[in-house]
Protein backbone atom coordinates (compact mmCIF):
# COMPACT_ATOMS: atom_id res chain seq x y z
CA UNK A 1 25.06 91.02 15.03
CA UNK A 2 24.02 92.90 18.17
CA UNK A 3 21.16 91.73 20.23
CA UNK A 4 18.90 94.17 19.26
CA UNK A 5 19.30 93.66 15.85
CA UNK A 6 18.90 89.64 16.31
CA UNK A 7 15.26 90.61 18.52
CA UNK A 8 14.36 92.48 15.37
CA UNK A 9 15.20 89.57 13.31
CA UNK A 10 12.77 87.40 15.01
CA UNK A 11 10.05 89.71 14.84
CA UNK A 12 10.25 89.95 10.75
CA UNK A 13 9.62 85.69 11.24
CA UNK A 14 6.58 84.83 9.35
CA UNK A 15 3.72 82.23 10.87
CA UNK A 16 1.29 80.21 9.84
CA UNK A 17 -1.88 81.87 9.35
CA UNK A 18 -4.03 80.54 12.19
CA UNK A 19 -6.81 81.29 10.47
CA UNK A 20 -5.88 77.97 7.61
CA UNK A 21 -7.35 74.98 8.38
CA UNK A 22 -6.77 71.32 6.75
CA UNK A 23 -10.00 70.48 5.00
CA UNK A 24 -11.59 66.46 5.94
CA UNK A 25 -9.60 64.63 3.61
CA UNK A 26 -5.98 66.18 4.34
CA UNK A 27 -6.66 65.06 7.63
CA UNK A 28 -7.69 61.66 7.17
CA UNK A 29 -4.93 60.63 5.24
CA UNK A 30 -2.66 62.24 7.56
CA UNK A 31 -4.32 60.02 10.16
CA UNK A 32 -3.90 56.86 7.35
CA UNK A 33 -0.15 57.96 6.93
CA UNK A 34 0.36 57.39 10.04
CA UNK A 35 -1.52 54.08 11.36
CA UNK A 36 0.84 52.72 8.94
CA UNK A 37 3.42 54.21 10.14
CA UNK A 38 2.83 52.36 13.49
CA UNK A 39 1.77 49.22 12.37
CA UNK A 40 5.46 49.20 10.71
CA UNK A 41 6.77 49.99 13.58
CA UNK A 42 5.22 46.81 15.09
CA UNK A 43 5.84 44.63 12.61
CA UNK A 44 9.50 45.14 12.85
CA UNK A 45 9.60 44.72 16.55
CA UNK A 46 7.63 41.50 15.99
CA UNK A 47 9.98 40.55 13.37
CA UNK A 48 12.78 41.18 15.84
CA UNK A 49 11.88 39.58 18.39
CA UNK A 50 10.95 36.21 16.73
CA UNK A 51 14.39 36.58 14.95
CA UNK A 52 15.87 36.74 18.81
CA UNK A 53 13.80 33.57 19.76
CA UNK A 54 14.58 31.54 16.98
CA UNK A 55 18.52 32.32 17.06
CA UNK A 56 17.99 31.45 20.90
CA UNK A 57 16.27 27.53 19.55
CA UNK A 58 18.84 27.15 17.47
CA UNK A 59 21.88 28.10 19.66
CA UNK A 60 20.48 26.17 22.19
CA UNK A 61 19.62 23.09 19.97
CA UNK A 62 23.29 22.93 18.32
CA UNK A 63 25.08 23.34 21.93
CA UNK A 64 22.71 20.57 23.29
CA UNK A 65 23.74 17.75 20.81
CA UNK A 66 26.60 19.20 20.64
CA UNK A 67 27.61 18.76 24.22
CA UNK A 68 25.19 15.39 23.77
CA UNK A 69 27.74 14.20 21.64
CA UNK A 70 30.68 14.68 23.40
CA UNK A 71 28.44 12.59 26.60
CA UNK A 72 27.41 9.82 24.15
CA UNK A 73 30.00 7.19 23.72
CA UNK A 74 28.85 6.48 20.26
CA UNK A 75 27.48 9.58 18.05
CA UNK A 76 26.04 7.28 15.59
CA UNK A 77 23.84 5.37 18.62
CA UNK A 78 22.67 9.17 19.92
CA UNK A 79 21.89 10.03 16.06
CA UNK A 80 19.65 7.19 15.78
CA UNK A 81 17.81 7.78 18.63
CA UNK A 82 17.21 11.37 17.27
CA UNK A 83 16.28 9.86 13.95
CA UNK A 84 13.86 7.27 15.94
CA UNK A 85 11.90 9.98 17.91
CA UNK A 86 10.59 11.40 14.96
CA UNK A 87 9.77 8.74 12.63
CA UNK A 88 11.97 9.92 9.95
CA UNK A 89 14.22 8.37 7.63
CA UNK A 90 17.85 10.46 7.40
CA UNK A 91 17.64 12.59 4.47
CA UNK A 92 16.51 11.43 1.12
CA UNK A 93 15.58 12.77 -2.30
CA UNK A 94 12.08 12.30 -3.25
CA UNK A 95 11.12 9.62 -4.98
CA UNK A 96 10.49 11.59 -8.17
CA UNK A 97 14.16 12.60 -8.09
CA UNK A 98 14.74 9.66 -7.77
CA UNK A 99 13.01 8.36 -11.13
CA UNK A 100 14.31 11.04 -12.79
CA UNK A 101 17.94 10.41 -11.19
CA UNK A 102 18.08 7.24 -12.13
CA UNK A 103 15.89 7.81 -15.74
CA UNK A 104 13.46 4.94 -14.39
CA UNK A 105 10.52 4.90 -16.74
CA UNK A 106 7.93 2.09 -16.27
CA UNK A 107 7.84 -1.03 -18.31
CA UNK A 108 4.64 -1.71 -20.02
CA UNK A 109 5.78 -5.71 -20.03
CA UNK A 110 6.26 -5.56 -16.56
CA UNK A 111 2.96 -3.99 -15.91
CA UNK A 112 4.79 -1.47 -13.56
CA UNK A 113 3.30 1.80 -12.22
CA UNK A 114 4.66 3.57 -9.22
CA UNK A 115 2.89 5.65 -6.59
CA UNK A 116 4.34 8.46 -5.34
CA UNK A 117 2.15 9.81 -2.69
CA UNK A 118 4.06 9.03 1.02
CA UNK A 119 0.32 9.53 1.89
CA UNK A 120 -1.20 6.61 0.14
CA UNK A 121 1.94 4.06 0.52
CA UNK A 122 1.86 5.18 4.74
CA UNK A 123 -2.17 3.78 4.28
CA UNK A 124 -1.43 0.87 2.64
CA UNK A 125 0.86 -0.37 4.77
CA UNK A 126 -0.97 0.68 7.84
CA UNK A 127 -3.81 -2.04 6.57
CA UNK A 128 -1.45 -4.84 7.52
CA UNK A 129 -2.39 -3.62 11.31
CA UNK A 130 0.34 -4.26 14.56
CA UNK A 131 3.96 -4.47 13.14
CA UNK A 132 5.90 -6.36 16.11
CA UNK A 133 9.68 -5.36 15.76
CA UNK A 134 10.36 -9.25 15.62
CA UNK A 135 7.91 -9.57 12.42
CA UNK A 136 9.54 -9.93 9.08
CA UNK A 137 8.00 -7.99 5.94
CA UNK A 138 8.20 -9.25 2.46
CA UNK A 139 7.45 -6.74 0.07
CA UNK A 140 6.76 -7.97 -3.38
CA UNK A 141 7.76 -5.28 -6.36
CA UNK A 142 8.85 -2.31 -4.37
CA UNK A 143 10.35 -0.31 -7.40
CA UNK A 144 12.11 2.63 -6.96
CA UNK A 145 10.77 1.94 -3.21
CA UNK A 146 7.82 4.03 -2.28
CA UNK A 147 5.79 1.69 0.29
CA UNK A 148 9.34 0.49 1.48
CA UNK A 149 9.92 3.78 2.57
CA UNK A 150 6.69 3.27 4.84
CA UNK A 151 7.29 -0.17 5.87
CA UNK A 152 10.76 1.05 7.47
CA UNK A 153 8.66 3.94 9.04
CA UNK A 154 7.34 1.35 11.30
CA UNK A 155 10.54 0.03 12.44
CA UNK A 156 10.83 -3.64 11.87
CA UNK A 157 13.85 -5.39 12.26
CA UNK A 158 13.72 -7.49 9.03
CA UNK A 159 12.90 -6.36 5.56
CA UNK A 160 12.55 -8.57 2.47
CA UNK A 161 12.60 -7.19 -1.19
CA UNK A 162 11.94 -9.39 -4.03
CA UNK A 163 11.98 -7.08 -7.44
CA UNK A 164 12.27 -8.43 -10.44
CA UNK A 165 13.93 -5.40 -12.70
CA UNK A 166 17.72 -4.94 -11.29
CA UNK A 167 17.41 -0.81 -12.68
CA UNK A 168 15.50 -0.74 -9.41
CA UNK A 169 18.83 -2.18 -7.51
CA UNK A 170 20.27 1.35 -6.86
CA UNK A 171 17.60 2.91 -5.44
CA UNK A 172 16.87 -0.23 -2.77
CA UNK A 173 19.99 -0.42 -1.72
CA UNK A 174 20.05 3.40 -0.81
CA UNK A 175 17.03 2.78 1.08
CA UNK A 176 18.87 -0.19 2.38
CA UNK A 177 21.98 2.12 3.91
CA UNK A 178 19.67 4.22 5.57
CA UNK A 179 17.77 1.68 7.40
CA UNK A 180 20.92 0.27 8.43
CA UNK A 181 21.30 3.55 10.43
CA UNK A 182 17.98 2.50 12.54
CA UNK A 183 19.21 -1.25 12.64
CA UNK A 184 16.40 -2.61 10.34
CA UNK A 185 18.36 -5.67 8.27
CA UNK A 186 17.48 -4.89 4.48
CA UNK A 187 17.36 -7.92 2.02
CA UNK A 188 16.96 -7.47 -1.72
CA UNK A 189 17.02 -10.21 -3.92
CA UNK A 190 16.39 -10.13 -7.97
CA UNK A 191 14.01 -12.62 -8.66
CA UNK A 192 10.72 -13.26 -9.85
CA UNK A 193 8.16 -13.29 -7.30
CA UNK A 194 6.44 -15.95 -8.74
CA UNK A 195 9.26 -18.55 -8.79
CA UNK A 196 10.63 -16.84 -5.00
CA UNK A 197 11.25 -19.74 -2.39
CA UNK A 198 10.35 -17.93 0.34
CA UNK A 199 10.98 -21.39 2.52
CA UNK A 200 14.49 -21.01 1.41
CA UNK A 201 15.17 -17.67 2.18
CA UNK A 202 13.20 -17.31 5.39
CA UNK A 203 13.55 -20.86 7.00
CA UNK A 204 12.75 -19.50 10.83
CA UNK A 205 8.60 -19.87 11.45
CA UNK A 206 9.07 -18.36 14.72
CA UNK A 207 8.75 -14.56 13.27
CA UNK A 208 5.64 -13.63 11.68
CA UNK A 209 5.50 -12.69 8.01
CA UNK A 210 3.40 -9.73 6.35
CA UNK A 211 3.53 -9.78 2.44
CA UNK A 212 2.46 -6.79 0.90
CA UNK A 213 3.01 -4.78 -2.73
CA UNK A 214 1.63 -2.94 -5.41
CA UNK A 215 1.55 -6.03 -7.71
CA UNK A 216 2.04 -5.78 -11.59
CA UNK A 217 -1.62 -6.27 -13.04
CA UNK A 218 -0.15 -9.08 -15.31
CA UNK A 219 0.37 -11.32 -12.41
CA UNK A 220 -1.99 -10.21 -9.27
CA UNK A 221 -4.12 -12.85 -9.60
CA UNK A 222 -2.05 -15.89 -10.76
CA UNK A 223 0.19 -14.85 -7.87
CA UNK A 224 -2.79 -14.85 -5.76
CA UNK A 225 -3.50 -18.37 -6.35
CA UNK A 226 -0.68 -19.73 -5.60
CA UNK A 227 -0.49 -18.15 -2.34
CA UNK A 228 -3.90 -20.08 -1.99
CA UNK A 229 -2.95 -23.15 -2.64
CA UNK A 230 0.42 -22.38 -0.51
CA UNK A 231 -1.81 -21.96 2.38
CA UNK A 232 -4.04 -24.68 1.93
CA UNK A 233 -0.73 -26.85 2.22
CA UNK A 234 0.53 -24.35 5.21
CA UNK A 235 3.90 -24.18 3.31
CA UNK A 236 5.72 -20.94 1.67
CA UNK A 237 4.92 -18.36 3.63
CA UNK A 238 2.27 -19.19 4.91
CA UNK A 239 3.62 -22.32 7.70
CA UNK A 240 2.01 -20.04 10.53
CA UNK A 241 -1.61 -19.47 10.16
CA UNK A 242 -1.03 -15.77 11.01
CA UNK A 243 0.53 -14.49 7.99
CA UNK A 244 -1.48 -11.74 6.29
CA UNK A 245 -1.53 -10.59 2.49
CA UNK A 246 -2.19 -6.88 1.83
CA UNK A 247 -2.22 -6.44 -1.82
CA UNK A 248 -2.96 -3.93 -4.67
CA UNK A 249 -5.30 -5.15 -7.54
CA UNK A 250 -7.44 -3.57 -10.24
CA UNK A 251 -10.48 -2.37 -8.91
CA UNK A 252 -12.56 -4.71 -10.47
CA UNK A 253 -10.26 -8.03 -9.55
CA UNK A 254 -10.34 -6.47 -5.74
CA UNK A 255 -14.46 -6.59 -5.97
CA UNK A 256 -14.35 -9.92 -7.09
CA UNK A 257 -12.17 -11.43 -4.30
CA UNK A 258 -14.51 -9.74 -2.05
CA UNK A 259 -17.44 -9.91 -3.86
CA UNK A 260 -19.95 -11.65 -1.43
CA UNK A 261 -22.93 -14.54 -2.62
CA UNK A 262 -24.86 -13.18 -4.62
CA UNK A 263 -22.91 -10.13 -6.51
CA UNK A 264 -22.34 -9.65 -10.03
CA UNK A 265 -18.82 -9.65 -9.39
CA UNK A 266 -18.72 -13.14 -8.27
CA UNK A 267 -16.69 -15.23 -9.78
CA UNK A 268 -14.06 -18.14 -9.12
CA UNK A 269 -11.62 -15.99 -7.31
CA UNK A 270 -14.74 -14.95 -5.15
CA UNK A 271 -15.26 -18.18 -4.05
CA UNK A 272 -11.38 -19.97 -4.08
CA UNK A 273 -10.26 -16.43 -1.65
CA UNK A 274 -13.09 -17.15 0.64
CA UNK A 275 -12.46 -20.42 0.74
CA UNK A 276 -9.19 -20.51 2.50
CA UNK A 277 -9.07 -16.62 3.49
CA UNK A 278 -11.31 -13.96 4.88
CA UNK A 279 -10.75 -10.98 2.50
CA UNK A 280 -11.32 -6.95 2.82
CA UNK A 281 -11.46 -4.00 0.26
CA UNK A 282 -10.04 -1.34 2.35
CA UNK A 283 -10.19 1.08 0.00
CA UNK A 284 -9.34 2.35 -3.60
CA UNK A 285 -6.70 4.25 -4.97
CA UNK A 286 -7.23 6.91 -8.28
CA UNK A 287 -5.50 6.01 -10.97
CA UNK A 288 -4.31 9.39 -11.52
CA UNK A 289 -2.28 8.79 -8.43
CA UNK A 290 0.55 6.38 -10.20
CA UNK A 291 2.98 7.26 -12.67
CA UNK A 292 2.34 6.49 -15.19
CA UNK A 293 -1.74 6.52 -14.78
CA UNK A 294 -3.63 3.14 -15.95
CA UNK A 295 -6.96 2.90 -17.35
CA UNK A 296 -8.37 1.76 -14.13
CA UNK A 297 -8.24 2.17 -10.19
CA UNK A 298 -6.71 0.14 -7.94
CA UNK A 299 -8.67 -1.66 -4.90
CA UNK A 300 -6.12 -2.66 -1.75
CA UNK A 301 -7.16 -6.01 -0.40
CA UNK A 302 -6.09 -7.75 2.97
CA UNK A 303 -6.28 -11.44 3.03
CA UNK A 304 -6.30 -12.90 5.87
CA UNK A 305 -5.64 -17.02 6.36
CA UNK A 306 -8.76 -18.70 8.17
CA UNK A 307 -7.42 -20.61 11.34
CA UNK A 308 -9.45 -23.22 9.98
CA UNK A 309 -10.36 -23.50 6.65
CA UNK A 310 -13.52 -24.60 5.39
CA UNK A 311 -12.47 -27.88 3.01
CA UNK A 312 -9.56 -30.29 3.64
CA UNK A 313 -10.00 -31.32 0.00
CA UNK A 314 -6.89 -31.05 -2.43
CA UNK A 315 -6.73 -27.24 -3.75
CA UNK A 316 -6.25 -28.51 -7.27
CA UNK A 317 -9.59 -30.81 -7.39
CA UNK A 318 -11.40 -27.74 -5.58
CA UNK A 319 -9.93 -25.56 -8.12
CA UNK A 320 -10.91 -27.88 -11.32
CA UNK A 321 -14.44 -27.69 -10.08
CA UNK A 322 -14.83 -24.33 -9.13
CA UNK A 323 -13.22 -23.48 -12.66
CA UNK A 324 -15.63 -25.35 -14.47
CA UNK A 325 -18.89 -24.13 -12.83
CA UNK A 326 -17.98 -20.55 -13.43
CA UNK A 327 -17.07 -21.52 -16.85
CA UNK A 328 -20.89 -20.79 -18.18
CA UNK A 329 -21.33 -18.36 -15.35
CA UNK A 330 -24.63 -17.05 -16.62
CA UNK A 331 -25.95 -20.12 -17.62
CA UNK A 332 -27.54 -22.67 -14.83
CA UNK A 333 -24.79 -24.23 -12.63
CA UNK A 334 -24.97 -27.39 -14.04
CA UNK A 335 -24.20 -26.32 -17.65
CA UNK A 336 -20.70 -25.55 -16.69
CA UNK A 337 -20.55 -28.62 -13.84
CA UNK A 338 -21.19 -31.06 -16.36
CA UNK A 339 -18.02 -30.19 -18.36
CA UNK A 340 -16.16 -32.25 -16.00
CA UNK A 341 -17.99 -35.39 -17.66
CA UNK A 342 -17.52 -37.16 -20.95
CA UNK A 343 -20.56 -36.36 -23.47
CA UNK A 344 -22.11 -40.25 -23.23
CA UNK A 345 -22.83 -39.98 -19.09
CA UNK A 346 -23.04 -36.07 -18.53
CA UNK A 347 -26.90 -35.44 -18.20
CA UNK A 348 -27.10 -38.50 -15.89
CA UNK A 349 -23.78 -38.06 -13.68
CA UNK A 350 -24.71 -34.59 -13.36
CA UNK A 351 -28.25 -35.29 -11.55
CA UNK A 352 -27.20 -37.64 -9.07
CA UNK A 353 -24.13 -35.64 -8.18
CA UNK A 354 -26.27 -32.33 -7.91
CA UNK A 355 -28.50 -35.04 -5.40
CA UNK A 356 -26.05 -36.16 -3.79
CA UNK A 357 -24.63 -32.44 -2.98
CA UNK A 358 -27.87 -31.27 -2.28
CA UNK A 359 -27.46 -28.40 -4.26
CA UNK A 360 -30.46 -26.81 -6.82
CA UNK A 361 -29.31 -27.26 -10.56
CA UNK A 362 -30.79 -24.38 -12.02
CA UNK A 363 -29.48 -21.20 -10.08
CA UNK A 364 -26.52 -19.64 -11.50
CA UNK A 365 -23.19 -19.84 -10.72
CA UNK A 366 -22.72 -16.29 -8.35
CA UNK A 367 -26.05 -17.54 -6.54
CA UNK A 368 -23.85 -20.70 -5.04
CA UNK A 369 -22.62 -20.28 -1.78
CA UNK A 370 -18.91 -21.26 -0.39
CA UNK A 371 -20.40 -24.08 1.44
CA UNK A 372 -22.77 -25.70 -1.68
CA UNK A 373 -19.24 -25.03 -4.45
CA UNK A 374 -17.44 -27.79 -1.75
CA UNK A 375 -20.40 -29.78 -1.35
CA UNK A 376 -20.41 -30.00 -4.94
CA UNK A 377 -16.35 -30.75 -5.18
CA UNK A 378 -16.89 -33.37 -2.30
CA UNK A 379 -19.64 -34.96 -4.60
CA UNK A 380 -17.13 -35.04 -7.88
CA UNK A 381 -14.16 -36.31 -5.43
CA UNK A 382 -16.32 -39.38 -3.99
CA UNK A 383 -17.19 -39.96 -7.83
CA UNK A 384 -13.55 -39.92 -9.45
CA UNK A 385 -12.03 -42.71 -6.69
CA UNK A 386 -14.94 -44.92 -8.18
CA UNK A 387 -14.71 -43.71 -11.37
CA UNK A 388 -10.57 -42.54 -12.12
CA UNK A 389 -10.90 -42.83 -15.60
CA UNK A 390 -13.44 -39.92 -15.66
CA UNK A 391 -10.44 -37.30 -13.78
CA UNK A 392 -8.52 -37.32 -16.62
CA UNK A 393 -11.17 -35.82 -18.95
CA UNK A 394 -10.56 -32.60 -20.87
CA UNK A 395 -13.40 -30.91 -22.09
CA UNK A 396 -11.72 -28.55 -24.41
CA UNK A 397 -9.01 -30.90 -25.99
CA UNK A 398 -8.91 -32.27 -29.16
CA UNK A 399 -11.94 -34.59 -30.42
């Protein structure tokens, strides 16, 4: 094609009419087309460069304990301290996998319900206050281990487990490997809490003792009475005057240990906890938070042992006439004091003792303070060595 003929070519090319103009809305989208257009733009080189920064973290994270490790004269030791500066345990499955891995379904016998919030069991234990790495924790029904999970959290040295269903044994010993890793010394021992020597199995006084648990309903507060009388006698666990008790209860046995003079919750645990303890509802769990749920929320209580406490009279007398007052609890006092009497001197023992204690007759049994329950014990104490015929009696047996 000659040149001319390529000139005339280009003159026969066809333009846009200048005249045509895009109406408002052709434009506006063109202008929308193209925002987005640039905001992809950005996005990708956002996108690219966090992509660069986090392959930088990383590379620099794996050479540093890699090249940490090859320093370290012991990887475990340099994997510890790793584990230790974040608080974590090495990695676990949850403790619903581990229910379902091990197909542990609550008792009903055993009164058993697990909580599986990290949130809660990290609160509960946080209620037993300073954990000294020397202090020993005895954890009483840990299950499939939720609040020991927590208790190794803070780092103590010694652990105790006492659990009385061995299906649980799996699962505490796999918490028991990995605290190993952060030298925490794991016990678990099958046994019933209830018949546990603790004397026997933790014979050095010279570490402090926390006991804690979610305890089975069945036994919360028969367990709790014991420990009572154990520290009345400064024996079990409780041979220093600075172990602590942070417990789960039903709501409703929680407000009575707390329950102060004059509740309507109070009752003979009221006055038996405050007695020998100075105990605090620190707050209540749902019931929807264990699996499975119970009819009724749970109150966590902290006990703590009084450096003196307020009777040296035997727990068991103290006890018998505590018992017996609350007996008729909305009755006047004396109705249910005067149990402790054969029929033939009752009315008349009953005044002079009520004299003797200083202590009105006709209030009821919540409206008695600490102090007038022991005056009232000392009063039946001073009789009985006059009278020990009359400790003996049984109200309720057989006429």
């Amino acid at each position: 094609m000659s040149g001319n003929e390529h000139k005339q070519q280009k003159l026969n090319v066809k333009y846009a009419d200048p005249s045509l103009k895009l109406d408002k809305a052709q434009l506006e989208f063109m202008k929308l087309i193209e925002e987005q257009n640039l905001e992809r733009v950005q996005k990708l080189k956002r996108l690219r460069r966090n992509n660069l920064i986090t392959a930088g973290a990383l590379i620099t994270s794996v050479v540093g304990i890699y090249a940490y490790s090859i320093l370290s004269s012991n990887m475990s030791e340099a994997a510890v301290r790793v584990l230790k500066s974040g608080l974590r345990l090495p990695p676990l499955p949850t403790l619903r996998d581990i229910v379902k891995l091990y197909n542990l379904r609550a008792v009903k016998q055993l009164s058993q319900n697990f909580l599986m919030d990290e949130r809660l069991t990290d609160k509960i234990v946080k209620q037993c206050g300073r954990m000294d790495s020397n202090d020993v924790i005895l954890e009483v029904g840990p299950g499939p281990g939720g609040i020991t999970r927590s208790i190794i959290r803070r780092e103590p040295k010694h652990i105790v487990l006492v659990e009385k269903d061995a299906r649980f044994v799996p699962t505490l010993e796999l918490l028991r490997e990995c605290a190993a890793s952060l030298n925490i010394q794991v016990q678990i021992f099958v046994d019933d809490i209830l018949t546990f020597n603790i004397e026997n199995h933790l014979p050095d006084i010279t570490q402090r003792l926390h006991l804690i648990g979610n305890l089975p309903f069945a036994i919360s507060t028969r367990l709790l009475i014991n420990w009572l009388e154990d520290v009345s006698l400064r024996r079990g666990a409780f041979r220093r005057p600075d172990t602590c008790m942070t417990l789960t209860f039903q709501k409703e046995v929680a407000e009575r240990i707390c329950a102060p003079l004059g509740h309507e919750q109070r009752c003979r645990l009221s006055v038996m906890s405050q007695i020998w303890t100075q105990p605090f509802l620190k707050f209540v769990i749902p019931g929807a938070a264990f699996v499975p749920k119970p009819e009724v929320d749970v109150g966590v209580v902290k006990l703590m042992p009084l450096k003196e406490p307020k009777t040296t009279l035997d727990f068991s007398l103290v006890e018998k006439v505590v018992r017996h007052i609350f007996n008729m609890r909305q009755k006047y006092c004396r109705r249910g004091f005067e149990t402790l009497f054969p029929p033939d001197q009752r009315e008349s023992v009953t005044f002079e003792l009520f004299k003797e204690a200083d202590v009105e007759d006709t209030v009821r049994p919540f409206q008695l303070s600490v102090d007038e329950c022991l005056r009232l014990a000392t009063a039946y104490s001073n009789f009985i060595q006059n009278n020990p015929e009359v400790e003996s009696y049984n109200f309720r047996a057989p006429k």
